[in-house]
Protein backbone atom coordinates (compact mmCIF):
# COMPACT_ATOMS: atom_id res chain seq x y z
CA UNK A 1 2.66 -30.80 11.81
CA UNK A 2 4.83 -27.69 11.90
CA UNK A 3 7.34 -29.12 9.33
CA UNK A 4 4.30 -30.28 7.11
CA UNK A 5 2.88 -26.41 7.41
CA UNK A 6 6.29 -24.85 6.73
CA UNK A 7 6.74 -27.27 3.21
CA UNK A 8 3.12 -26.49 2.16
CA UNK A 9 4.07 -22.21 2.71
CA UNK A 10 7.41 -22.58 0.61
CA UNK A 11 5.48 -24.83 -1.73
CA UNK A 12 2.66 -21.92 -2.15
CA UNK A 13 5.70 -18.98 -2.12
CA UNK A 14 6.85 -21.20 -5.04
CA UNK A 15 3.96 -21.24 -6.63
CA UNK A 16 2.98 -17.41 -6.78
CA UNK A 17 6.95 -17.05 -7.49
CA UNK A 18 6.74 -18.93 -9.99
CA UNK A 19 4.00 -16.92 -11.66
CA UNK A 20 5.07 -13.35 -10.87
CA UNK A 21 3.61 -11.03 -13.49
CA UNK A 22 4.18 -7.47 -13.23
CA UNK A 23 2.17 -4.84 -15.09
CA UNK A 24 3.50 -1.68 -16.59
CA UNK A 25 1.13 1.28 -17.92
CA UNK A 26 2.14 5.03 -18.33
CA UNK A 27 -1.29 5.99 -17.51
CA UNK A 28 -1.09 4.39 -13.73
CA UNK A 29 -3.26 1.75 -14.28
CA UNK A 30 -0.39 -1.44 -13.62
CA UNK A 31 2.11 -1.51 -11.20
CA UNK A 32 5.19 0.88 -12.70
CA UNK A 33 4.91 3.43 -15.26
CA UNK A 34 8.06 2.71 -16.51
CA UNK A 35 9.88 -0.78 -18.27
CA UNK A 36 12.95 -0.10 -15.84
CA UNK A 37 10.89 0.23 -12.75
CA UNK A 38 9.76 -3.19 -13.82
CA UNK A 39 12.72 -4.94 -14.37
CA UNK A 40 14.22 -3.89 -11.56
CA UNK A 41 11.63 -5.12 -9.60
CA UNK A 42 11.54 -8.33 -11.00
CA UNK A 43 13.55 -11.15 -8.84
CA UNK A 44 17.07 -11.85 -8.80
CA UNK A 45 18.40 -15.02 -10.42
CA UNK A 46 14.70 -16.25 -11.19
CA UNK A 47 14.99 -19.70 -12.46
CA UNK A 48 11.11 -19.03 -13.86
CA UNK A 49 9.68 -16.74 -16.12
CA UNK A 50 8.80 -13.34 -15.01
CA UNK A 51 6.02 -11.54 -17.26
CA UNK A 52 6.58 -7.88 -17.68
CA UNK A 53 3.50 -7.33 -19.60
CA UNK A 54 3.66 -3.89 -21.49
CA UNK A 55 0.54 -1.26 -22.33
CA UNK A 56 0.24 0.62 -25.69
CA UNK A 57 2.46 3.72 -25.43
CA UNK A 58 5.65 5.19 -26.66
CA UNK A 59 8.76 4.33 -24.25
CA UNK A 60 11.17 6.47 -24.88
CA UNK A 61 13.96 5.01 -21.60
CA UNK A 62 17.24 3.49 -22.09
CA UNK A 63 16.85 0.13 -21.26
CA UNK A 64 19.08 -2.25 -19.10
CA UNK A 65 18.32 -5.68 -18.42
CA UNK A 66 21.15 -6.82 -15.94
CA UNK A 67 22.90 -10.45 -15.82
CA UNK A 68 20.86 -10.93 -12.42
CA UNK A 69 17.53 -10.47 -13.99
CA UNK A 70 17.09 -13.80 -15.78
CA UNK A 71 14.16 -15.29 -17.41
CA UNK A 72 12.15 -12.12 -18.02
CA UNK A 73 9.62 -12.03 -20.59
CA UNK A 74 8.29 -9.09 -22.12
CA UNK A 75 4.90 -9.34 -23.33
CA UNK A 76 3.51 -5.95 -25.55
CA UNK A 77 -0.13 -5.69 -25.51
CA UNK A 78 0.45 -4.89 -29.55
CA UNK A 79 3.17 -4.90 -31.38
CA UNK A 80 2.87 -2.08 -33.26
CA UNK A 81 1.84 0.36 -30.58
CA UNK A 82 3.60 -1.28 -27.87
CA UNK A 83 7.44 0.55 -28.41
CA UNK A 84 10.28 0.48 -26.41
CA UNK A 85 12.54 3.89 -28.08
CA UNK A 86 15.35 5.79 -27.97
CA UNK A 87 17.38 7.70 -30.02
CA UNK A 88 21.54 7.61 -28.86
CA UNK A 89 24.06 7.15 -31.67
CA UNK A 90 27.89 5.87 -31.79
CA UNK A 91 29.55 9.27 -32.23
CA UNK A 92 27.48 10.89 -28.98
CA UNK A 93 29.12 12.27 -26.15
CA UNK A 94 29.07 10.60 -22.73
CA UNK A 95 29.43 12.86 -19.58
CA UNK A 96 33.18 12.88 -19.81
CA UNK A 97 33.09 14.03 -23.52
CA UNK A 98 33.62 10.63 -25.36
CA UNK A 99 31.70 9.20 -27.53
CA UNK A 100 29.67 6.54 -26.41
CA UNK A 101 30.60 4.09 -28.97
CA UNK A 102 28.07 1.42 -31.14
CA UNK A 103 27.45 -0.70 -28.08
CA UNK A 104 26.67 2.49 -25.95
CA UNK A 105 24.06 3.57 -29.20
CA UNK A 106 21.85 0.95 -27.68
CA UNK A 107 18.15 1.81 -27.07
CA UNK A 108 17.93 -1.39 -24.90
CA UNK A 109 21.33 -3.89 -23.27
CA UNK A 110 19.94 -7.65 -22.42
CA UNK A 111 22.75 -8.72 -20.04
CA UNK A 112 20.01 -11.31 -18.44
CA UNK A 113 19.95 -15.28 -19.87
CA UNK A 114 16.66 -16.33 -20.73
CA UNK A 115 15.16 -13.37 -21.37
CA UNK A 116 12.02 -13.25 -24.30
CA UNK A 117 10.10 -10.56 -25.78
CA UNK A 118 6.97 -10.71 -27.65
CA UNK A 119 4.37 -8.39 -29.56
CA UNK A 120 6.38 -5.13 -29.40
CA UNK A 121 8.50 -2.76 -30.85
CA UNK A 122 12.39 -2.05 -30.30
CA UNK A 123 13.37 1.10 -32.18
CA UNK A 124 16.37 3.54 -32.37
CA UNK A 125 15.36 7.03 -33.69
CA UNK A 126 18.46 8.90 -33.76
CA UNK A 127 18.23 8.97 -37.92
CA UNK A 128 19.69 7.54 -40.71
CA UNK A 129 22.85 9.78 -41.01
CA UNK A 130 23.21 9.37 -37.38
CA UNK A 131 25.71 6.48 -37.98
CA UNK A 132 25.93 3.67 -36.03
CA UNK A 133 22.33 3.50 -33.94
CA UNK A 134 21.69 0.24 -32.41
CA UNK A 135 17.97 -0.43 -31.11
CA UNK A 136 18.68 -3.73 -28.89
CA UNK A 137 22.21 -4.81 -28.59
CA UNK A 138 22.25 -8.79 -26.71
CA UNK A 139 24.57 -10.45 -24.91
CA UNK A 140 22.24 -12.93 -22.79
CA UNK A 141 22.28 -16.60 -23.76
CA UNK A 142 19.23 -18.05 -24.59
CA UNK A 143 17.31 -15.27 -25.88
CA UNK A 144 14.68 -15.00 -27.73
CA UNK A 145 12.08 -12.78 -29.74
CA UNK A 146 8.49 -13.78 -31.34
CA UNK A 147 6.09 -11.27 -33.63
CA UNK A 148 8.61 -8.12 -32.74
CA UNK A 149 9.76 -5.44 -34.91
CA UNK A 150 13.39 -3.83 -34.65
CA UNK A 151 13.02 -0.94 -36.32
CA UNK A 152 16.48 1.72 -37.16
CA UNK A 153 18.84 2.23 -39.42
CA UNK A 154 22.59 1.50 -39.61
CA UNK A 155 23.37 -1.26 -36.84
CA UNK A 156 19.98 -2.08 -35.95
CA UNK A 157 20.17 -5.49 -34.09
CA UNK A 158 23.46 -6.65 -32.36
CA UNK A 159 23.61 -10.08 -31.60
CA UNK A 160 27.04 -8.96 -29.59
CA UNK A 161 27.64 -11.96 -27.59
CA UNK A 162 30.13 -14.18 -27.35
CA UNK A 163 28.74 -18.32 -27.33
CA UNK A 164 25.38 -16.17 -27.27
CA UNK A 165 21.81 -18.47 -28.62
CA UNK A 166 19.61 -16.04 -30.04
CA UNK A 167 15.90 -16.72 -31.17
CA UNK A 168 14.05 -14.59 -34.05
CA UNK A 169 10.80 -15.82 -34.90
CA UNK A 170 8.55 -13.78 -37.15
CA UNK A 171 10.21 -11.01 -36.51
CA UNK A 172 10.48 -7.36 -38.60
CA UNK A 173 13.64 -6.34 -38.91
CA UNK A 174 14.95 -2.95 -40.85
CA UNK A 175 17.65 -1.32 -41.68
CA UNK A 176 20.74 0.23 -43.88
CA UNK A 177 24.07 -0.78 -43.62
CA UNK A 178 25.12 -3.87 -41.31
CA UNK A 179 21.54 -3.94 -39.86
CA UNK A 180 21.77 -7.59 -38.47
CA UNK A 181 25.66 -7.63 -36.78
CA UNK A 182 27.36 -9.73 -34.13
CA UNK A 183 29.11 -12.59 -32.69
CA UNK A 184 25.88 -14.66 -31.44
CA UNK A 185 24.63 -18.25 -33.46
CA UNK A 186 20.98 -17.23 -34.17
CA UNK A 187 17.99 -18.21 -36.13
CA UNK A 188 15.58 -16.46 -37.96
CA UNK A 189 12.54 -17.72 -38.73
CA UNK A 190 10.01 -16.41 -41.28
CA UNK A 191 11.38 -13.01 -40.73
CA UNK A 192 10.69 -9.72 -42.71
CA UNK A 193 14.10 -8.60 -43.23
CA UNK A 194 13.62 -4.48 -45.21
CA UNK A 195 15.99 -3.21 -46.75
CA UNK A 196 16.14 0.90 -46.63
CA UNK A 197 19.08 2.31 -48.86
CA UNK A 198 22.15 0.36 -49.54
CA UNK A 199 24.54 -1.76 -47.81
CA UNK A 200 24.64 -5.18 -46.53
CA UNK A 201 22.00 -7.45 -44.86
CA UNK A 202 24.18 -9.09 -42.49
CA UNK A 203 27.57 -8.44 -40.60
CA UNK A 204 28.40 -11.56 -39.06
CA UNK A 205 31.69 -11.69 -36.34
CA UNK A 206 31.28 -15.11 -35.60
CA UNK A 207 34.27 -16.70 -33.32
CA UNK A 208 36.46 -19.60 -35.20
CA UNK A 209 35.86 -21.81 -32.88
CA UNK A 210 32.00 -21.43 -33.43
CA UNK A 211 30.41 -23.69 -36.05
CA UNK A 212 27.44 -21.78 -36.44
CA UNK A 213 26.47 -17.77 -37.02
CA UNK A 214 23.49 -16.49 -38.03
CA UNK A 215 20.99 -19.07 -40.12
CA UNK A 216 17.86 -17.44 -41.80
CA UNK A 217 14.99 -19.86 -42.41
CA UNK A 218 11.82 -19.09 -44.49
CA UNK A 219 12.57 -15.64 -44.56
CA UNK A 220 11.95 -13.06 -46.71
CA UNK A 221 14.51 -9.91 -48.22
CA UNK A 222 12.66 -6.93 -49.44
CA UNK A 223 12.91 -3.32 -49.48
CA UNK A 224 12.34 -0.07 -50.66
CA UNK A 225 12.42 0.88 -54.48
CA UNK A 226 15.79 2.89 -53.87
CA UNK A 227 17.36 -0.38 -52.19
CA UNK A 228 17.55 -2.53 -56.14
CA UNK A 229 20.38 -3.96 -56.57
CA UNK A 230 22.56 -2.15 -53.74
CA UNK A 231 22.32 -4.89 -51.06
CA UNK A 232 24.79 -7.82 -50.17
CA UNK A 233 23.36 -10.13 -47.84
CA UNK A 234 26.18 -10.05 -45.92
CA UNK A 235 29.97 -9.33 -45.40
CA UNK A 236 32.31 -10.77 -42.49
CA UNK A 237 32.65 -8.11 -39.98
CA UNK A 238 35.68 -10.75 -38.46
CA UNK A 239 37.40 -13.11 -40.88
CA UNK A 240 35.88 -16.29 -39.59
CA UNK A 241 32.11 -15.35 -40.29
CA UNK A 242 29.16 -17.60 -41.00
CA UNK A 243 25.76 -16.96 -42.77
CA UNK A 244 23.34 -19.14 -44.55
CA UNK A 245 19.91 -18.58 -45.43
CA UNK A 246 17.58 -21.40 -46.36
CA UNK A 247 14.13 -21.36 -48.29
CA UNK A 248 14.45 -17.68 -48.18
CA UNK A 249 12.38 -15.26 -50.88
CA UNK A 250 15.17 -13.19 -51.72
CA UNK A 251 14.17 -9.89 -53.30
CA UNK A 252 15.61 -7.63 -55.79
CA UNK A 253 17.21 -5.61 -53.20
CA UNK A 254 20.14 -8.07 -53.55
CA UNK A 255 23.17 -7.99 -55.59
CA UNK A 256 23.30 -11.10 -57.93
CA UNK A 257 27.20 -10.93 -56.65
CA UNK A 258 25.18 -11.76 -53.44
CA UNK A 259 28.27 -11.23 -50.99
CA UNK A 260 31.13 -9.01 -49.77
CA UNK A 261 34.61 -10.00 -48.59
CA UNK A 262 34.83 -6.32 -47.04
CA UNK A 263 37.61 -5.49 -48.79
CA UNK A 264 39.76 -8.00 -48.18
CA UNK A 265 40.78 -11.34 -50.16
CA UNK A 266 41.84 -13.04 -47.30
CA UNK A 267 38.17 -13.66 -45.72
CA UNK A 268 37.19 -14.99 -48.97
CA UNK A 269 39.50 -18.11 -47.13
CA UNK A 270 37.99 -17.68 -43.61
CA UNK A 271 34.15 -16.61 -43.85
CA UNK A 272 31.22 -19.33 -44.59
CA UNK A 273 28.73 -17.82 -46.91
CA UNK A 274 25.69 -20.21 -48.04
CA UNK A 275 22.31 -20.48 -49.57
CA UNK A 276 19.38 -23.58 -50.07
CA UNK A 277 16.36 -23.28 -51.86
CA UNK A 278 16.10 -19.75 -51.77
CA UNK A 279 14.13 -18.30 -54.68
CA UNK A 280 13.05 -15.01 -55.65
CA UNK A 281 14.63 -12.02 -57.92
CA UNK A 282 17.68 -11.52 -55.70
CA UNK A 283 18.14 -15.84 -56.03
CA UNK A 284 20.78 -15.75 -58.61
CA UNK A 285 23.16 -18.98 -57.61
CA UNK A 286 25.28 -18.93 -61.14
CA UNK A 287 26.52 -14.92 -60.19
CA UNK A 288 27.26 -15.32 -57.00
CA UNK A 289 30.82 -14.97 -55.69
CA UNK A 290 33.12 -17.61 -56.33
CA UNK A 291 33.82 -18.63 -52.96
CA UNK A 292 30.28 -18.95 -51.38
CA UNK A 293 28.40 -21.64 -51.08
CA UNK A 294 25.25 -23.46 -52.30
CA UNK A 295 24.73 -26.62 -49.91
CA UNK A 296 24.09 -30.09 -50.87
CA UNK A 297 20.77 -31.57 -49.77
CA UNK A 298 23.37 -33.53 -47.14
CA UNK A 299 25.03 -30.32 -45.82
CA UNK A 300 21.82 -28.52 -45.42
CA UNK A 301 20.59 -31.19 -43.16
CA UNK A 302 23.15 -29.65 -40.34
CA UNK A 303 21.53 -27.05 -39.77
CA UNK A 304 18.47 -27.47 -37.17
CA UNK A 305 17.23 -25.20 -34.95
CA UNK A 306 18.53 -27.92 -32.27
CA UNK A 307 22.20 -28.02 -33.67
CA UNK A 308 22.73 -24.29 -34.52
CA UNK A 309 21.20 -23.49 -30.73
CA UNK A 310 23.11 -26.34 -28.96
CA UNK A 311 20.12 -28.40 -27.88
CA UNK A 312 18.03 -25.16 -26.52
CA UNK A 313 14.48 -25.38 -27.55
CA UNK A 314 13.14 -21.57 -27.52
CA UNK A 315 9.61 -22.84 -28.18
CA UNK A 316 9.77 -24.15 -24.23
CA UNK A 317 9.36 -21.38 -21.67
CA UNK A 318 10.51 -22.17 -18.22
């Protein structure tokens, strides 16, 4: 009887594990006042989701979500007034008087696999000639992001990891130069993607031994008036980079050149530029740079959500 008692306890501590939810609300009303107070209270090497659910309100914190915090998902109670802020920049100064760098820019650092956001705002507010400025900067596998904005100016998103699977699903993402940047495969699907002044969409650093970087799916390019014509969607931050957008609407934000070898011939070899099916002003296939890419109806069926992620379905919470 006292084995069958002690199965049916761990099978209940399991259970309300399992379905840990923790409220935060600057006004005192849910359990922390603060997003770190949460996350650090959230469980250690959680193989189940944790719910951080987040109240309206400006939170201006530096963010860390640590490698032993996995499975956490953020849930904003609206995406436009539920903002996670701050406003570092590359060329700051650290305690010790050196800069903190791009990575150290970041408003948040997801460390933790697994980890999900939803309804909410990421934002760096340090300024548009505040250089490099990174709102959330990613190195967790298996991450992903649904009805969020990312919201900054030069380096806005950094998909910095290495064999990183990143998630963007109607998504708003802004920005100048190099906005989306990293080493991570990711998809983006039916994403806003604004662009603010000039530069390039994407800045891909995808590994050679990686077969897929960043894929953008029913997305669409736009941007403000003083953004025509001064946009590439992308140029390869490392030689070996790979972009390809698919059924996009591309506006008239981008070049008709459509890409950038960053100044040097020799990527034009290396870096895997493509387009299917886009349409829109900034669709101009017969201008486009001599060593890009538009795929067959046979190449374009490579890229699924389950090939470019390796199998991980980020429609499936645990």
């Amino acid at each position: 009887m006292k084995k069958v008692l002690a199965v049916l306890l761990i099978l209940i501590s399991a259970s309300l594990y399992a379905q840990k939810r923790i409220v935060v609300a600057q006004d005192g009303s849910g359990n922390f006042t603060t997003v770190q107070q949460a996350i650090n209270a959230a469980p250690d090497k959680s193989e189940t989701a944790t719910i951080i659910f987040i109240k309206k309100g400006l939170y201006k914190e530096k963010l860390i979500v640590p490698a032993n915090k996995q499975n956490l998902h953020f849930v904003g109670e609206d995406k436009n007034a539920t903002i996670l802020s701050y406003d570092d920049y590359h060329a700051k100064k650290n305690s010790s008087g050196k800069e903190i760098g791009t990575s150290g820019s970041a408003s948040i650092h997801i460390y933790g696999n697994g980890f999900s956001a939803e309804n909410m705002t990421f934002q760096n507010t340090a300024g548009p000639t505040a250089g490099q400025a990174v709102a959330v900067w990613v190195a967790g596998d298996n991450v992903s992001f649904k009805n969020c904005r990312f919201l900054g100016n030069q380096d806005t998103l950094y998909t910095y990891g290495y064999g990183s699977h990143q998630f963007y699903k109607d998504c708003y993402i802004e920005g100048t130069v190099d906005f989306i940047f990293g080493a991570s495969s990711a998809w983006f699907q039916n994403c806003d993607i604004y662009c603010k002044m000039a530069g390039c969409v994407t800045a891909a650093s995808t590994p050679d031994s990686v077969k897929f970087g960043y894929v953008f799916k029913d997305c669409k390019i736009e941007g403000s008036p003083t953004a025509i014509g001064r946009y590439f969607l992308g140029r390869p931050w490392r030689p070996y980079a790979k972009v390809v957008f698919i059924n996009c609407d591309l506006g008239n934000q981008i070049k008709p050149d459509g890409w950038d070898n960053w100044n040097n011939v020799k990527n034009e070899a290396t870096a895997y530029y493509a387009e299917y099916k886009n349409k829109g002003p900034g669709f101009a296939p017969d201008k486009r740079v001599s060593w890009a890419h538009q795929l067959t109806d046979e190449e374009a069926k490579n890229y699924t959500i389950n090939n470019v992620l390796k199998g991980w379905d980020p429609e499936k919470r645990k």
